[in-house]
PDB file of N, CA and C in Angstrom:
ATOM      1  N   UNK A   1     -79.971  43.351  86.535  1.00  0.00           N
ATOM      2  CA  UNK A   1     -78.738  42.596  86.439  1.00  0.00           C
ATOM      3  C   UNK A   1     -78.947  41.185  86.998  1.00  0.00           C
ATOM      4  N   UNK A   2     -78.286  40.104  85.964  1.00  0.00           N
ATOM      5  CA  UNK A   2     -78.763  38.919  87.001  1.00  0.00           C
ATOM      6  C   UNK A   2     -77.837  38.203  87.756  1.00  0.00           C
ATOM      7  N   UNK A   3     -78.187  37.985  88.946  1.00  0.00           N
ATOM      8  CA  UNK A   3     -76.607  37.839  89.967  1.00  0.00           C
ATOM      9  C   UNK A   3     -76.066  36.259  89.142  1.00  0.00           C
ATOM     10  N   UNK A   4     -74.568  36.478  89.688  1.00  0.00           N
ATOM     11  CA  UNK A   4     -74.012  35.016  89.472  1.00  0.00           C
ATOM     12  C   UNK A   4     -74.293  33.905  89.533  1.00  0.00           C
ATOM     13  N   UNK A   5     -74.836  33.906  90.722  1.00  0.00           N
ATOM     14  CA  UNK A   5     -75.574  31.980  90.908  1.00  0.00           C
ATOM     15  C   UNK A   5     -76.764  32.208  89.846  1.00  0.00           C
ATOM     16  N   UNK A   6     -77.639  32.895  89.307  1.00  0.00           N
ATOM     17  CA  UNK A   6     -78.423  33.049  88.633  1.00  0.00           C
ATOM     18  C   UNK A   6     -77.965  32.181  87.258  1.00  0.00           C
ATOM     19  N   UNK A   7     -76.426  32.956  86.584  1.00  0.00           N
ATOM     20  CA  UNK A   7     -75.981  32.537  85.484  1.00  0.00           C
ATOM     21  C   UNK A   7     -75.454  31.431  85.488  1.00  0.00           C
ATOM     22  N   UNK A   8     -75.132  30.939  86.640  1.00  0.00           N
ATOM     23  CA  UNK A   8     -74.640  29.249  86.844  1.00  0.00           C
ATOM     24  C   UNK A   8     -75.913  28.559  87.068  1.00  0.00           C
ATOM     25  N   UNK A   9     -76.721  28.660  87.044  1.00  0.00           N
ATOM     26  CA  UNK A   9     -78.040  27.559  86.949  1.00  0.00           C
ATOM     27  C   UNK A   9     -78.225  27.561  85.979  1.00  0.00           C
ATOM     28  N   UNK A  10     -78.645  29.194  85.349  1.00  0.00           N
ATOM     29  CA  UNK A  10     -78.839  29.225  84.099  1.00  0.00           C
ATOM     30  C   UNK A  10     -78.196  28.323  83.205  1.00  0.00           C
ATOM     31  N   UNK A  11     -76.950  28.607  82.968  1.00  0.00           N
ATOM     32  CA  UNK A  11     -75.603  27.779  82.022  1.00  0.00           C
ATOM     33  C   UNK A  11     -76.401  26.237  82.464  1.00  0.00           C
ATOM     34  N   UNK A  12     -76.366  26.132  83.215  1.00  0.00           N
ATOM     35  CA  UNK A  12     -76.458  24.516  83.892  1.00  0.00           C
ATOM     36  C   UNK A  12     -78.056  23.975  82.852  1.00  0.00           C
ATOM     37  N   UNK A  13     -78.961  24.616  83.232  1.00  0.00           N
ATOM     38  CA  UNK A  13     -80.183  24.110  82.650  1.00  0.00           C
ATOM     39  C   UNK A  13     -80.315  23.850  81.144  1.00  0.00           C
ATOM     40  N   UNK A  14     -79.111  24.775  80.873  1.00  0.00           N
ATOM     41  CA  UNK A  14     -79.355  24.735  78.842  1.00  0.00           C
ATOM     42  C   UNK A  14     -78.723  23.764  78.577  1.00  0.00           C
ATOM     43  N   UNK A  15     -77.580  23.624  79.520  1.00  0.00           N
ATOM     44  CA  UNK A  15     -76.523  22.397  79.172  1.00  0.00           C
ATOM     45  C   UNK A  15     -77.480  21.164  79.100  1.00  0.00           C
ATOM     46  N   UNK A  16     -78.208  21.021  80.278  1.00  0.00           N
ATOM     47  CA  UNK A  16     -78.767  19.953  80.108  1.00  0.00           C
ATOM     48  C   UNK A  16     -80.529  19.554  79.616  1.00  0.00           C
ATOM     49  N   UNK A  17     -80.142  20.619  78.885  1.00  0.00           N
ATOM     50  CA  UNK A  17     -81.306  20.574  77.543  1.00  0.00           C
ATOM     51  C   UNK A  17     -80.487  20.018  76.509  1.00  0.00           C
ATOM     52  N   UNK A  18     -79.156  20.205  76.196  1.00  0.00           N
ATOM     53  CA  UNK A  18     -78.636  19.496  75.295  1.00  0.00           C
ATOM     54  C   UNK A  18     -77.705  18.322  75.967  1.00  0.00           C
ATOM     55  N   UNK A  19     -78.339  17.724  77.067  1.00  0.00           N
ATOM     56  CA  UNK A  19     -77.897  16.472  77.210  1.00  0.00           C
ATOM     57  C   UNK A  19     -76.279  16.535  77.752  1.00  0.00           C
ATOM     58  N   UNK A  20     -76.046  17.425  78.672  1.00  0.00           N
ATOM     59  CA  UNK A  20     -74.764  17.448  79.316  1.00  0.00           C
ATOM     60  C   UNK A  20     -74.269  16.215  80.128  1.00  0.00           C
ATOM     61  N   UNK A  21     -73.315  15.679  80.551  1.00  0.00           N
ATOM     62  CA  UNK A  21     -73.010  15.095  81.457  1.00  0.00           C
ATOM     63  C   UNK A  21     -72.520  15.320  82.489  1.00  0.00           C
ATOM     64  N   UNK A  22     -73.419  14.963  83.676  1.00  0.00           N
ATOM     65  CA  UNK A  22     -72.677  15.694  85.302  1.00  0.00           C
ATOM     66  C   UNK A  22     -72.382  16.855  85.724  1.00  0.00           C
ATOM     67  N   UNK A  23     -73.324  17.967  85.235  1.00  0.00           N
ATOM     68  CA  UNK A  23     -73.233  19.176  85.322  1.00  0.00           C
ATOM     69  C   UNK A  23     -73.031  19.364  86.916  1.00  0.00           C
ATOM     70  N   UNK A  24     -72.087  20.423  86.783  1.00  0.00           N
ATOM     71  CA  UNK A  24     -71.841  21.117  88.612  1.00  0.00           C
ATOM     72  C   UNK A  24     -72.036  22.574  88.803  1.00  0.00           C
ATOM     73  N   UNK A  25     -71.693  23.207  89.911  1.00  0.00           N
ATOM     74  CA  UNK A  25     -71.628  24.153  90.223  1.00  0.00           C
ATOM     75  C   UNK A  25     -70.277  24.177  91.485  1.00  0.00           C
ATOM     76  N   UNK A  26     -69.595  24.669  91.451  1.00  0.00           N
ATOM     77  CA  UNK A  26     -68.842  25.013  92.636  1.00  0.00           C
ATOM     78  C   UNK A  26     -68.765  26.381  93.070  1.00  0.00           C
ATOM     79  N   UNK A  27     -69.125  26.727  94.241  1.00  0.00           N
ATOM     80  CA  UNK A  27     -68.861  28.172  94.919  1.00  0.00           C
ATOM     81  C   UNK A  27     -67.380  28.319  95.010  1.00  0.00           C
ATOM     82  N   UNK A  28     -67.032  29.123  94.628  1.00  0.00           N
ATOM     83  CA  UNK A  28     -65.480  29.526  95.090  1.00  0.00           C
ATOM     84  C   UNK A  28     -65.286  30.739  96.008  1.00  0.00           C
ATOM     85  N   UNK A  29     -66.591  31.517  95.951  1.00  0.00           N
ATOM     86  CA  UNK A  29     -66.555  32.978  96.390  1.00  0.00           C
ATOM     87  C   UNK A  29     -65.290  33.125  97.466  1.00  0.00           C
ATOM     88  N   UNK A  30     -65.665  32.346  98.765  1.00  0.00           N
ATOM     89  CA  UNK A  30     -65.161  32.405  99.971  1.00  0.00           C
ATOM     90  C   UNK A  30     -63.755  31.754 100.275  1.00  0.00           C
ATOM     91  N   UNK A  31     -63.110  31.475  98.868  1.00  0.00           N
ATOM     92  CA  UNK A  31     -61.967  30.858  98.558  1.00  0.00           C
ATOM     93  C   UNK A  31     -60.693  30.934  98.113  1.00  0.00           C
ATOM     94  N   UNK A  32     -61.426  32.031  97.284  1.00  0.00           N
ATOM     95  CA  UNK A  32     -60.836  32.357  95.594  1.00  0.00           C
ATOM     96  C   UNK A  32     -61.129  33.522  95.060  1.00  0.00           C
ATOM     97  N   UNK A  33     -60.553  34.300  94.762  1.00  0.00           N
ATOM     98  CA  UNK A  33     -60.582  35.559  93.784  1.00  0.00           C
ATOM     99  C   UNK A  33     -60.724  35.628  92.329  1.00  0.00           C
ATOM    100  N   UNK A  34     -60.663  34.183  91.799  1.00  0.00           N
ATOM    101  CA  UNK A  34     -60.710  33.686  90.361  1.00  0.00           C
ATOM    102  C   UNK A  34     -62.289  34.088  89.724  1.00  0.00           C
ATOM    103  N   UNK A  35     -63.421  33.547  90.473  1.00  0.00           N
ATOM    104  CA  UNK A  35     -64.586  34.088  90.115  1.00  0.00           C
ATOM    105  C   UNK A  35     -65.208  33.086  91.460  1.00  0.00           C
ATOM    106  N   UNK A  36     -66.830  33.804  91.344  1.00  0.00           N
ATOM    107  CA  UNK A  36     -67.457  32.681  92.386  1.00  0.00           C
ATOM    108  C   UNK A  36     -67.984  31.567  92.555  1.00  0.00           C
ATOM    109  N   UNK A  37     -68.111  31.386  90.933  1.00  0.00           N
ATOM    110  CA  UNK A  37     -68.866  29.933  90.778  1.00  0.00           C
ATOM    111  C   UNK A  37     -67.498  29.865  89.643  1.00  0.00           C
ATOM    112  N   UNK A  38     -68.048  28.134  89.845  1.00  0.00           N
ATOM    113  CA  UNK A  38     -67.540  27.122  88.544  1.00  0.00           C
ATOM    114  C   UNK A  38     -68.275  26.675  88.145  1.00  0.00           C
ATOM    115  N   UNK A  39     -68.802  26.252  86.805  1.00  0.00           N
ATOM    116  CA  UNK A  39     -69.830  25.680  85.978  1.00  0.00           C
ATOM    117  C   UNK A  39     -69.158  24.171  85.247  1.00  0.00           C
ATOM    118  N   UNK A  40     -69.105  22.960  86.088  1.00  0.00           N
ATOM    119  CA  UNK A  40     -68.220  22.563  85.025  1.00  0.00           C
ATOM    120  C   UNK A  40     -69.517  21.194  84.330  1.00  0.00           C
ATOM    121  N   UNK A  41     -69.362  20.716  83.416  1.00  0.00           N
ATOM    122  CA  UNK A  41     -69.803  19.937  82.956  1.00  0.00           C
ATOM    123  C   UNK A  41     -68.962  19.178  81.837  1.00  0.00           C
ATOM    124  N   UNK A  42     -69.050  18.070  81.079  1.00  0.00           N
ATOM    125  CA  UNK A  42     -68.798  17.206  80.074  1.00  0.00           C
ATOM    126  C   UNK A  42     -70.043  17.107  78.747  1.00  0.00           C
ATOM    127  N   UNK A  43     -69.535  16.989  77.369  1.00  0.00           N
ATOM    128  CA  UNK A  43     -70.168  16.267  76.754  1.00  0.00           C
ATOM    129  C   UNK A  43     -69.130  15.006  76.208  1.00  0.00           C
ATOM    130  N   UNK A  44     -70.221  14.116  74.948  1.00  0.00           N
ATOM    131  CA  UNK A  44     -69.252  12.767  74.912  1.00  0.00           C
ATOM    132  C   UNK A  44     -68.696  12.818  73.797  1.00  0.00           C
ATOM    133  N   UNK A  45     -68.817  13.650  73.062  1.00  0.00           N
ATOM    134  CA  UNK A  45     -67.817  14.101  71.929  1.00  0.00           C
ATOM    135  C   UNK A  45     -67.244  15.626  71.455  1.00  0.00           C
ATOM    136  N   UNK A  46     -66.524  15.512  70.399  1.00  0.00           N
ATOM    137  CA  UNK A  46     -66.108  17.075  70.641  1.00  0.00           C
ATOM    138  C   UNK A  46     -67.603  17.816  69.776  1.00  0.00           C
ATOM    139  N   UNK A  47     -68.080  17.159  69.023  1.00  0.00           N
ATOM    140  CA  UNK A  47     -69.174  18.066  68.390  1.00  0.00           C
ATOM    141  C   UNK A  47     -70.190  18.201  69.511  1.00  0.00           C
ATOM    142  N   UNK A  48     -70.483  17.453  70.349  1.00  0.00           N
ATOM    143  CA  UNK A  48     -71.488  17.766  71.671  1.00  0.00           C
ATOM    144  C   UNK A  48     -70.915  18.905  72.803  1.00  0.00           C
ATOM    145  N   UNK A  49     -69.353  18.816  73.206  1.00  0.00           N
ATOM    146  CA  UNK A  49     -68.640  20.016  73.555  1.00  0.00           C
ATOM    147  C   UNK A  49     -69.026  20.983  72.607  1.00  0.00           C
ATOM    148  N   UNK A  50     -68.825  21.183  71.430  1.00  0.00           N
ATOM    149  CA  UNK A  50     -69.131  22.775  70.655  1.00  0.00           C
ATOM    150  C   UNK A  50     -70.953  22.562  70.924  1.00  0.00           C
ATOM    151  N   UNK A  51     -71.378  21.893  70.450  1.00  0.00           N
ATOM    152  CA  UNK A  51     -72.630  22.086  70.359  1.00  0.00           C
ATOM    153  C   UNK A  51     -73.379  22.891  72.316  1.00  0.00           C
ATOM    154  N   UNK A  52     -72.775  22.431  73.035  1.00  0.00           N
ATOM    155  CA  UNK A  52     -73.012  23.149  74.596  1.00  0.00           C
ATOM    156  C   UNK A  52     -72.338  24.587  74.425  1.00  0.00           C
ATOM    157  N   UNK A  53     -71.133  24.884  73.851  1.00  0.00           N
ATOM    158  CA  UNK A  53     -70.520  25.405  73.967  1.00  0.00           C
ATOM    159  C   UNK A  53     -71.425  26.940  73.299  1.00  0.00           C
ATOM    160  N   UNK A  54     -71.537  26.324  72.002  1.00  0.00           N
ATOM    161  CA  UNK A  54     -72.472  27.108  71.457  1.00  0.00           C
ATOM    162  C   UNK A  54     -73.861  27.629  72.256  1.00  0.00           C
ATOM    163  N   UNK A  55     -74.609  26.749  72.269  1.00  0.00           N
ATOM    164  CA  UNK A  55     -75.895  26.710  72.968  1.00  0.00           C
ATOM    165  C   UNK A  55     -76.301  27.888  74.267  1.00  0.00           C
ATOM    166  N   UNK A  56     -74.976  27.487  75.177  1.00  0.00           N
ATOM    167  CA  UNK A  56     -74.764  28.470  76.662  1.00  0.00           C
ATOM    168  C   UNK A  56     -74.433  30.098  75.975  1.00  0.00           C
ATOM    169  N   UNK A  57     -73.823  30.075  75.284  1.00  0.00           N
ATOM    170  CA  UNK A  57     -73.501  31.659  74.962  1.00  0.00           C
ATOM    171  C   UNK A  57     -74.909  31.995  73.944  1.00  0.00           C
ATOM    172  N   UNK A  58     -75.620  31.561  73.344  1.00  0.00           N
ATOM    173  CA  UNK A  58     -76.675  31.793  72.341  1.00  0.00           C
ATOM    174  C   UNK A  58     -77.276  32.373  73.544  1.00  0.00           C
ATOM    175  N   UNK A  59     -78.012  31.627  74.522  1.00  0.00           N
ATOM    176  CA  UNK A  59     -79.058  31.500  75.318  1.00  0.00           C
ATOM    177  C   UNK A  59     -78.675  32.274  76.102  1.00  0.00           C
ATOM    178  N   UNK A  60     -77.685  32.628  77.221  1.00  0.00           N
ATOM    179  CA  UNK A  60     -77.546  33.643  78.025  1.00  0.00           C
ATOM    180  C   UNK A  60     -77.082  34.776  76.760  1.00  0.00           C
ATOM    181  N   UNK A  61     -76.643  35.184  76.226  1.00  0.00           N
ATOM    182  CA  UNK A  61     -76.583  36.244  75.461  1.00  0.00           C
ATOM    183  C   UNK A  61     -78.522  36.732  75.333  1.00  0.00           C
ATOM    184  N   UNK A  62     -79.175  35.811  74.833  1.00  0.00           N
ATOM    185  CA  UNK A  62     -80.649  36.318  75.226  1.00  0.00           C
ATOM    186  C   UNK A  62     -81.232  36.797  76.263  1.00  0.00           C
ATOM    187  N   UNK A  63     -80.466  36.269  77.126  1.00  0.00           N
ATOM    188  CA  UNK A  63     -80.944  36.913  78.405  1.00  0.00           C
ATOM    189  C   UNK A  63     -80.161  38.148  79.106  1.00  0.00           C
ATOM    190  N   UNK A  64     -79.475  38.595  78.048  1.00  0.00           N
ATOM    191  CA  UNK A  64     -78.636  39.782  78.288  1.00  0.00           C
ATOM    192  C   UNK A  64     -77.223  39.440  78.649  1.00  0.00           C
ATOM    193  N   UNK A  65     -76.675  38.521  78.667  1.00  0.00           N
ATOM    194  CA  UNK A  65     -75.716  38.198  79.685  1.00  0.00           C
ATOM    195  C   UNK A  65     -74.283  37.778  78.166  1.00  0.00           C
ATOM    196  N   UNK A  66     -73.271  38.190  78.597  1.00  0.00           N
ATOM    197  CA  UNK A  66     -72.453  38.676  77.417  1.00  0.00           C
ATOM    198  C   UNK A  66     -71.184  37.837  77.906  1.00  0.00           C
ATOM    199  N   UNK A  67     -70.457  37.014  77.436  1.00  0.00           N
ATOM    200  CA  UNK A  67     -68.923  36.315  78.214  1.00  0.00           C
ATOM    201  C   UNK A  67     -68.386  37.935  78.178  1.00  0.00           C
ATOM    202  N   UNK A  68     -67.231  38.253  79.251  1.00  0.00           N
ATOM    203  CA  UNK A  68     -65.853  38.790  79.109  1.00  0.00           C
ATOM    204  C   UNK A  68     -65.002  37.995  78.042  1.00  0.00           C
ATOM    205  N   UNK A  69     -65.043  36.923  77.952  1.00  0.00           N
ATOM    206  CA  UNK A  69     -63.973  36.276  77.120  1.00  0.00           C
ATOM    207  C   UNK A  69     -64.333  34.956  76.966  1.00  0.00           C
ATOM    208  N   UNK A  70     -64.211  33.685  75.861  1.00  0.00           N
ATOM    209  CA  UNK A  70     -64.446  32.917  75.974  1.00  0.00           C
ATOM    210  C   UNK A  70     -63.194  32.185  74.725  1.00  0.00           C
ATOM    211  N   UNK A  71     -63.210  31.085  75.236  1.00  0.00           N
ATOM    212  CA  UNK A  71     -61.295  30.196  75.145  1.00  0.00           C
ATOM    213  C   UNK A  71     -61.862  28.668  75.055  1.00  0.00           C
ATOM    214  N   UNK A  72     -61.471  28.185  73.792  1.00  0.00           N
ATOM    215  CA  UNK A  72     -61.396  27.037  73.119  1.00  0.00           C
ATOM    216  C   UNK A  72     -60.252  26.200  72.725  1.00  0.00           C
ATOM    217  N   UNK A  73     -60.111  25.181  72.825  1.00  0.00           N
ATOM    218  CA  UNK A  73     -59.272  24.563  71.780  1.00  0.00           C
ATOM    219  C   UNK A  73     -59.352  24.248  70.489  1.00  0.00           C
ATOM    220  N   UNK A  74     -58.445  23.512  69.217  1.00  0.00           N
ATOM    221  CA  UNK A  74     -59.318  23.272  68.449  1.00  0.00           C
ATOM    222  C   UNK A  74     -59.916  22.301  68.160  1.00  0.00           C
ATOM    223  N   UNK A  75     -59.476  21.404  69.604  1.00  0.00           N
ATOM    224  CA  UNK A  75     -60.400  20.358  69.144  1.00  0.00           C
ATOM    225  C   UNK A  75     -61.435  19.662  70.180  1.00  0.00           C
ATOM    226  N   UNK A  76     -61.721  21.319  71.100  1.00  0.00           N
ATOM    227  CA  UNK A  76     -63.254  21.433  71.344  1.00  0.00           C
ATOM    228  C   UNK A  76     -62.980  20.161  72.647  1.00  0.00           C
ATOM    229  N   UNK A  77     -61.786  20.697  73.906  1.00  0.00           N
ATOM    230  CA  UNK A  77     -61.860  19.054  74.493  1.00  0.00           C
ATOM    231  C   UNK A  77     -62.120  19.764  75.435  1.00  0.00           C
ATOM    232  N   UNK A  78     -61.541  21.339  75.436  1.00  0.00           N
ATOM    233  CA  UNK A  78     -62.093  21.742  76.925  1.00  0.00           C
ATOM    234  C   UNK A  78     -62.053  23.138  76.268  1.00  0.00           C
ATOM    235  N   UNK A  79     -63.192  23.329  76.715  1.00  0.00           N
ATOM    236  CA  UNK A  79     -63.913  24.847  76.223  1.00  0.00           C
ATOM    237  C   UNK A  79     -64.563  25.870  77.752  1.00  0.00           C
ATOM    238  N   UNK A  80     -64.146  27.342  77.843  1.00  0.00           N
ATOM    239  CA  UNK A  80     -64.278  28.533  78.680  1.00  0.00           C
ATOM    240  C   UNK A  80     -65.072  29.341  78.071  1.00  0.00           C
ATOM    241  N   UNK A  81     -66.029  29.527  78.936  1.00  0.00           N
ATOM    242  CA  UNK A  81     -67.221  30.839  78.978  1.00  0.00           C
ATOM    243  C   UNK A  81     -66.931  31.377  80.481  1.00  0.00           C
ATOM    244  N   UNK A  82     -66.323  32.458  80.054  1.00  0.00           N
ATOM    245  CA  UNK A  82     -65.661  33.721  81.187  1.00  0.00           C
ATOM    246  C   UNK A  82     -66.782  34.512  81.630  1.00  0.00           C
ATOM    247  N   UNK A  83     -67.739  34.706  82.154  1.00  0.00           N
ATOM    248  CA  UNK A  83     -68.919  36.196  82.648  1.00  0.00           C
ATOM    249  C   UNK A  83     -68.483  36.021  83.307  1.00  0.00           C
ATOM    250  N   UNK A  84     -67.190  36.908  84.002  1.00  0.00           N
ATOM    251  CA  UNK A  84     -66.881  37.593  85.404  1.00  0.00           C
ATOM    252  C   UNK A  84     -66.776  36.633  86.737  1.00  0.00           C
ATOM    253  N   UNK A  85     -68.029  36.635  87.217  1.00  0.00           N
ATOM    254  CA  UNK A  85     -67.979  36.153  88.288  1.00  0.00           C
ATOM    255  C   UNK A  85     -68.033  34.665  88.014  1.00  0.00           C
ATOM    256  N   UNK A  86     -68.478  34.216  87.167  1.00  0.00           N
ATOM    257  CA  UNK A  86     -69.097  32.493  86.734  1.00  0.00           C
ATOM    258  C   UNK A  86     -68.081  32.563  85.764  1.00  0.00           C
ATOM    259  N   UNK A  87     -67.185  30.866  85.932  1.00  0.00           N
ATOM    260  CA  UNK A  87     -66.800  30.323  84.351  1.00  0.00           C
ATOM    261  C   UNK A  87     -66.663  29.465  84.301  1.00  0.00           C
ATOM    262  N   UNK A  88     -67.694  28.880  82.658  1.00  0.00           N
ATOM    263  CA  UNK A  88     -68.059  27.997  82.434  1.00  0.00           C
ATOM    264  C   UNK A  88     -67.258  26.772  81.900  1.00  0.00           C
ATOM    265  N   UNK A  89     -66.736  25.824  82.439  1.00  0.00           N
ATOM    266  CA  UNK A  89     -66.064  24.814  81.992  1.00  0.00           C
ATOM    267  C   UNK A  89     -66.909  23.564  81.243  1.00  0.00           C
ATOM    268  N   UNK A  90     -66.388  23.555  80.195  1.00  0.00           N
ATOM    269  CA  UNK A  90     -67.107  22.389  79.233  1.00  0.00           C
ATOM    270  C   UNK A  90     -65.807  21.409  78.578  1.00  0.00           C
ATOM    271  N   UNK A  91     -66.026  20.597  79.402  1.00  0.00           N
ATOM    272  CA  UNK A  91     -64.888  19.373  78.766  1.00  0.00           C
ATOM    273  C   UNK A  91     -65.657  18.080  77.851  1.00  0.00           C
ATOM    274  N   UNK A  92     -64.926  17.809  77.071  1.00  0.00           N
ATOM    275  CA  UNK A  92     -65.154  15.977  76.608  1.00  0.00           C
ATOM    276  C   UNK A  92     -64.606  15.576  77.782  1.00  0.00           C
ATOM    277  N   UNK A  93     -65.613  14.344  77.352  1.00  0.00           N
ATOM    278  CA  UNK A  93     -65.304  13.491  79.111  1.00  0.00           C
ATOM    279  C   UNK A  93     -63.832  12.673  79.555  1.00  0.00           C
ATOM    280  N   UNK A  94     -63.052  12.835  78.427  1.00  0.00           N
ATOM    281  CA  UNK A  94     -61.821  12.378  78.855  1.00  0.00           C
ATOM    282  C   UNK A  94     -60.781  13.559  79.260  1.00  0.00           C
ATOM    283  N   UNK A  95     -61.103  14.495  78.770  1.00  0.00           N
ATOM    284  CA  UNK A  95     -60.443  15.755  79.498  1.00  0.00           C
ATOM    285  C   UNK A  95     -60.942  15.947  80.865  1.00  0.00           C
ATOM    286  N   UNK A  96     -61.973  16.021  80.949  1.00  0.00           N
ATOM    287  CA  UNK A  96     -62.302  16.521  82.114  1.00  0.00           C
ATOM    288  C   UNK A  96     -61.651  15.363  83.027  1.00  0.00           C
ATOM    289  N   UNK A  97     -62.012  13.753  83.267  1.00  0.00           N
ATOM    290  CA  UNK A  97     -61.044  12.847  84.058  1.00  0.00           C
ATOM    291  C   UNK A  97     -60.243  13.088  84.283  1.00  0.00           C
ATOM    292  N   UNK A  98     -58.889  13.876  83.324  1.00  0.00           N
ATOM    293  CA  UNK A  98     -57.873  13.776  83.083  1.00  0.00           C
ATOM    294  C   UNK A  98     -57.392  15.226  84.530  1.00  0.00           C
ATOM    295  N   UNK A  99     -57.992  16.248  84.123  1.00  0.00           N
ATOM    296  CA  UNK A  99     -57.900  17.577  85.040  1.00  0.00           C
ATOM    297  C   UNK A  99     -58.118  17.441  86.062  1.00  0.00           C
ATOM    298  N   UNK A 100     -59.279  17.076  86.119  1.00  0.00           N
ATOM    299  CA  UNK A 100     -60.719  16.856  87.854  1.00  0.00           C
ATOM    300  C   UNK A 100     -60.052  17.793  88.286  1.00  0.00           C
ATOM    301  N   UNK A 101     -61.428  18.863  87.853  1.00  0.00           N
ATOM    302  CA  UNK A 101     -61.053  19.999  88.516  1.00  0.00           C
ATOM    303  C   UNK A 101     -61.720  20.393  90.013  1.00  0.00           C
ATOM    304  N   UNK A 102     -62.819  19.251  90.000  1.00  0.00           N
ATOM    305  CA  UNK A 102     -63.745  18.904  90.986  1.00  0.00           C
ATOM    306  C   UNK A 102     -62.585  18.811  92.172  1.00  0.00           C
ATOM    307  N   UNK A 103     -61.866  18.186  92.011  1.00  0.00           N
ATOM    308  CA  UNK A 103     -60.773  17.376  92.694  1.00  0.00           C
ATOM    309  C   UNK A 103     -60.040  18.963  93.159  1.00  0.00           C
ATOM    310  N   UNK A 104     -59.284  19.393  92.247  1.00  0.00           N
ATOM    311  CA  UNK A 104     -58.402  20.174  92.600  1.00  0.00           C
ATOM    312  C   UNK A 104     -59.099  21.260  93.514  1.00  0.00           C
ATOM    313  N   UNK A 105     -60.346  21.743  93.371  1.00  0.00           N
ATOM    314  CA  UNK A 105     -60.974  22.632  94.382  1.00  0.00           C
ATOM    315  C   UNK A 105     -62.038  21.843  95.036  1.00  0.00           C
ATOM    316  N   UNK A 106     -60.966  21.007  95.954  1.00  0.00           N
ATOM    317  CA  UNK A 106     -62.505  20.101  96.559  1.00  0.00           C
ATOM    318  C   UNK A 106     -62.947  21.393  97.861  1.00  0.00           C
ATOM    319  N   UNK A 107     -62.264  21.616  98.452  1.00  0.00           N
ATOM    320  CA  UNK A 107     -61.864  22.418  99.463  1.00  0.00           C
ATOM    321  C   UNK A 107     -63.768  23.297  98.809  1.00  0.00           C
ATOM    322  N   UNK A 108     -64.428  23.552  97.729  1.00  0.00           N
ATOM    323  CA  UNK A 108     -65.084  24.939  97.449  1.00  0.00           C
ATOM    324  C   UNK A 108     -66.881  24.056  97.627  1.00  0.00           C
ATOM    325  N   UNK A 109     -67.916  24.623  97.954  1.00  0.00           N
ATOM    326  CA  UNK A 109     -68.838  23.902  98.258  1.00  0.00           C
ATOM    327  C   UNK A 109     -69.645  23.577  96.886  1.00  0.00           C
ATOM    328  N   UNK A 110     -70.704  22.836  96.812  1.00  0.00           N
ATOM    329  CA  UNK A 110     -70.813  22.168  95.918  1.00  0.00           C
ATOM    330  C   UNK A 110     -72.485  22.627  95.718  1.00  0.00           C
ATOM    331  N   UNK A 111     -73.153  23.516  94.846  1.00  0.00           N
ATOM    332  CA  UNK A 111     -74.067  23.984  95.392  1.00  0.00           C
ATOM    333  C   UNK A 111     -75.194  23.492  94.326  1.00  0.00           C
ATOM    334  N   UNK A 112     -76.504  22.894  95.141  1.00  0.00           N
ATOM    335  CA  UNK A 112     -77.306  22.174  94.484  1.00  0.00           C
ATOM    336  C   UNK A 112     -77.991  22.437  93.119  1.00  0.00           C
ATOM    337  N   UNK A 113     -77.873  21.817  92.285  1.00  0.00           N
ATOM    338  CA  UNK A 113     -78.752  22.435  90.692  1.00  0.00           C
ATOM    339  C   UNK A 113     -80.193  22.280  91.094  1.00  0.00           C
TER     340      UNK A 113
END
């Protein structure tokens, strides 16, 4: 089984094989009951959002690793990959400004890629 922080690096490294912007990680464990990590990152258009979007579920699905659920818009501005403990936030970069979700859980630690 591969633990959580495992699948948040993971997510993180593919993202930025396809050229993510500002990929993070936030621990929530010790915070939050929501899950333990946050994965958030940006691309700069909505076809670069699907195209990550795509990419992270291809690639951890290879590695065994399956979403619980995963939640889109349709126009791809802010996109969810749910595995349990990790979820993956993928915004266009004006959504994500707009949320800062960084912001809203500053309070959660920030854990190195």
């Amino acid at each position: 089984m591969i633990e959580p922080l495992d699948i948040a690096k993971n997510a993180v490294a593919i993202s930025l094989d396809k050229k993510s912007d500002n990929p993070r990680i936030l621990k929530l464990k010790d915070i939050s009951t929501i899950a333990d990590y946050f994965v958030i990152m940006s691309g700069n258009s909505d076809r670069h959002v699907k195209a990550l979007f795509n990419e992270i579920e291809v690639q951890l699905k290879r590695q065994g690793v399956r979403p619980v659920r995963k939640e889109t818009d349709q126009e791809y501005k802010w996109c969810i990959l749910d595995y349990g403990d990790v979820l993956v936030h993928i915004f266009y970069y004006k959504t994500r400004d707009f949320y800062r979700l960084e912001r809203l859980w500053s309070d959660a630690e920030e854990v190195a890629i």
